[in-house]
C-alpha atoms as a PDB file:
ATOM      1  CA  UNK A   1     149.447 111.484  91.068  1.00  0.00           C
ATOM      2  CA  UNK A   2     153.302 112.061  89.465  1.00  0.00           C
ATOM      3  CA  UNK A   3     153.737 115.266  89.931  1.00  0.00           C
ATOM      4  CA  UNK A   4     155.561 115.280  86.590  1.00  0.00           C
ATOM      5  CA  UNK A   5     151.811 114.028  84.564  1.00  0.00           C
ATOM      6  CA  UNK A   6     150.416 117.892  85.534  1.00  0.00           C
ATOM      7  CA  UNK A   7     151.333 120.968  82.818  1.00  0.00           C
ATOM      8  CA  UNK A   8     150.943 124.702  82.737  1.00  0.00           C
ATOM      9  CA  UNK A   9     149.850 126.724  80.520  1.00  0.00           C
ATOM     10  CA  UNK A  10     148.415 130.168  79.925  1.00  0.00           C
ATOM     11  CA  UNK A  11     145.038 129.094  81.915  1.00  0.00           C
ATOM     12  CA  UNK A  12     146.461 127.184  84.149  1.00  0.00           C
ATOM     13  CA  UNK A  13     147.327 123.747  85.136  1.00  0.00           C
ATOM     14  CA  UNK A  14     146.256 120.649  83.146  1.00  0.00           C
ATOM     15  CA  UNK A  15     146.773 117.019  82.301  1.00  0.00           C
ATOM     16  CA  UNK A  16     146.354 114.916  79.860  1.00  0.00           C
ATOM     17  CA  UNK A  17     143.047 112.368  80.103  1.00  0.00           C
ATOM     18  CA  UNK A  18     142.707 109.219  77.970  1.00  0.00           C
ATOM     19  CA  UNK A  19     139.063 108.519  77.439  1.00  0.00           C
ATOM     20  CA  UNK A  20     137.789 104.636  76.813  1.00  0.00           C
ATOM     21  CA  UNK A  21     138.421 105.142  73.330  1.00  0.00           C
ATOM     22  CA  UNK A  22     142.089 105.847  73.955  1.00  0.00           C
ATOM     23  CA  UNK A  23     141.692 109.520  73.159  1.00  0.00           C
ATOM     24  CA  UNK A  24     143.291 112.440  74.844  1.00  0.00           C
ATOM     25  CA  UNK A  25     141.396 115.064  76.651  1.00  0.00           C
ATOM     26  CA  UNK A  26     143.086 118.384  78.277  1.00  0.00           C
ATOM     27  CA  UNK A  27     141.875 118.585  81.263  1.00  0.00           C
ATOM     28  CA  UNK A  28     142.248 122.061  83.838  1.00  0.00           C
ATOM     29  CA  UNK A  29     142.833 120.796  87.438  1.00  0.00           C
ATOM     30  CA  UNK A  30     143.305 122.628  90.667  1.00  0.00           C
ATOM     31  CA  UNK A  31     146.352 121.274  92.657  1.00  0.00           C
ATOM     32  CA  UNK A  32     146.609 121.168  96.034  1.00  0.00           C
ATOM     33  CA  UNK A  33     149.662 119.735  98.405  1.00  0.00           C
ATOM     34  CA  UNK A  34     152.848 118.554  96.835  1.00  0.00           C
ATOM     35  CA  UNK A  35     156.276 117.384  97.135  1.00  0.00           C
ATOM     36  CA  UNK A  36     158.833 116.834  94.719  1.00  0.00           C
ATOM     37  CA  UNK A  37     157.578 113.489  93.129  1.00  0.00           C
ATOM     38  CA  UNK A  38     153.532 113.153  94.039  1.00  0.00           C
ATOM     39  CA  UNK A  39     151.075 115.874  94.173  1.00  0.00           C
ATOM     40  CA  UNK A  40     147.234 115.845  95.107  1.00  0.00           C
ATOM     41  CA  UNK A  41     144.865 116.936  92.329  1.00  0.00           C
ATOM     42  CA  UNK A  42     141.460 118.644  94.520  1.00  0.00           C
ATOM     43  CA  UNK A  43     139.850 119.491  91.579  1.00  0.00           C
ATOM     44  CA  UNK A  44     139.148 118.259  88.174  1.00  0.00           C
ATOM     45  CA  UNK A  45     139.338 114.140  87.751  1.00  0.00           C
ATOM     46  CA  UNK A  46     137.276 111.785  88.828  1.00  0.00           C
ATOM     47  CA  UNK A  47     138.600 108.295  90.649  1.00  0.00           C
ATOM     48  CA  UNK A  48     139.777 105.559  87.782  1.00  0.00           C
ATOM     49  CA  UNK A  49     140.396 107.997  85.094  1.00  0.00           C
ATOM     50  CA  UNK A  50     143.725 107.578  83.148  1.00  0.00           C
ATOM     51  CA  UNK A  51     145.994 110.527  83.038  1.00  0.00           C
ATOM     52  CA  UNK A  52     149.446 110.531  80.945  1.00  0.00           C
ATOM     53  CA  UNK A  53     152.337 110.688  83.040  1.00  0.00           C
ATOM     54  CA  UNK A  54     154.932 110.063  80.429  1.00  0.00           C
ATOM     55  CA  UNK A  55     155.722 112.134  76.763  1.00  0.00           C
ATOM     56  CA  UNK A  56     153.261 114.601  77.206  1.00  0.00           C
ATOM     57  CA  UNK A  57     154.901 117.069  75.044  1.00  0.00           C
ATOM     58  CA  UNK A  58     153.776 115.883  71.574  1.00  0.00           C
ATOM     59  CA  UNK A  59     150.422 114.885  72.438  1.00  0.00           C
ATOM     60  CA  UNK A  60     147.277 117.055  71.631  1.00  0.00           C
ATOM     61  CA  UNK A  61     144.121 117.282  72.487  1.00  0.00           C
ATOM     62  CA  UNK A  62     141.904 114.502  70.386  1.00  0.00           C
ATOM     63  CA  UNK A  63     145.176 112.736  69.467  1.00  0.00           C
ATOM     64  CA  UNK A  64     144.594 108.843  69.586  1.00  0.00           C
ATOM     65  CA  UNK A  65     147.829 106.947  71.772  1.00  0.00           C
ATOM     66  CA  UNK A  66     148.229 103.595  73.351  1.00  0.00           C
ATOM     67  CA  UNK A  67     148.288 102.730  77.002  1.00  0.00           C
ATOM     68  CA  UNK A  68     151.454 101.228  78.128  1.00  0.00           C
ATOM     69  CA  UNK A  69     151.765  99.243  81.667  1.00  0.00           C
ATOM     70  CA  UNK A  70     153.402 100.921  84.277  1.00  0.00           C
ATOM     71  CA  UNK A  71     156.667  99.897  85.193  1.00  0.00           C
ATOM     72  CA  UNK A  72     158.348  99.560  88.605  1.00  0.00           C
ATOM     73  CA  UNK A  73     160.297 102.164  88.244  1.00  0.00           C
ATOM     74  CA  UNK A  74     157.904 105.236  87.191  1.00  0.00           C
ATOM     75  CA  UNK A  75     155.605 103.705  90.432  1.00  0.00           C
ATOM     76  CA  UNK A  76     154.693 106.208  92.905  1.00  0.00           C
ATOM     77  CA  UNK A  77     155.392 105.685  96.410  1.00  0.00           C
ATOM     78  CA  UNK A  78     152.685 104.710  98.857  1.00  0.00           C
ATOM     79  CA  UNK A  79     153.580 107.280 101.448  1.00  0.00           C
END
C-alpha cells in the first residue's frame, strides 16, 4: 500500500479503513518491508478493504467521507 496511507501514534501504527457504509475505522497494523513510496502491511487488513491514502489528518474514527477514484498520479507502482 502508499506508504504515506499508514500513521503513528502512541500505540502504534494505523490506517484509516472505510467500511461499506463509507465510515472510517482506525485500524492498528503491523508493517513489514518498505521503501520510500510502498510498504507491505503483514498484519491487520484483509484483501479488498479500502484504506485512506489521502487527507488523513482531519478524519476520525466513525467520521462518514466519500470515496474518490484514484488518479494516475497517486497510483502505486507495480514493482
Amino acid at each position: 500500500m502508499p506508504s504515506v496511507a499508514i500513521e503513528h501514534g502512541a500505540d502504534g501504527a494505523f490506517v484509516y479503513v472505510v467500511d461499506a457504509n463509507y465510515i472510517v475505522g482506525k485500524r492498528p497494523v503491523v508493517a513489514g518491508l518498505a521503501n520510500s513510496s510502498v510498504t507491505v502491511v503483514d498484519e491487520g487488513l484483509q484483501p479488498g478493504e479500502q484504506v485512506i491514502t489521502d487527507g488523513q489528518y482531519p478524519v476520525q474514527a466513525g467520521t462518514a467521507v466519500s470515496i474518490l477514484p484514484a488518479s494516475a498520479t497517486t497510483s502505486v507502482p507495480s514493482s
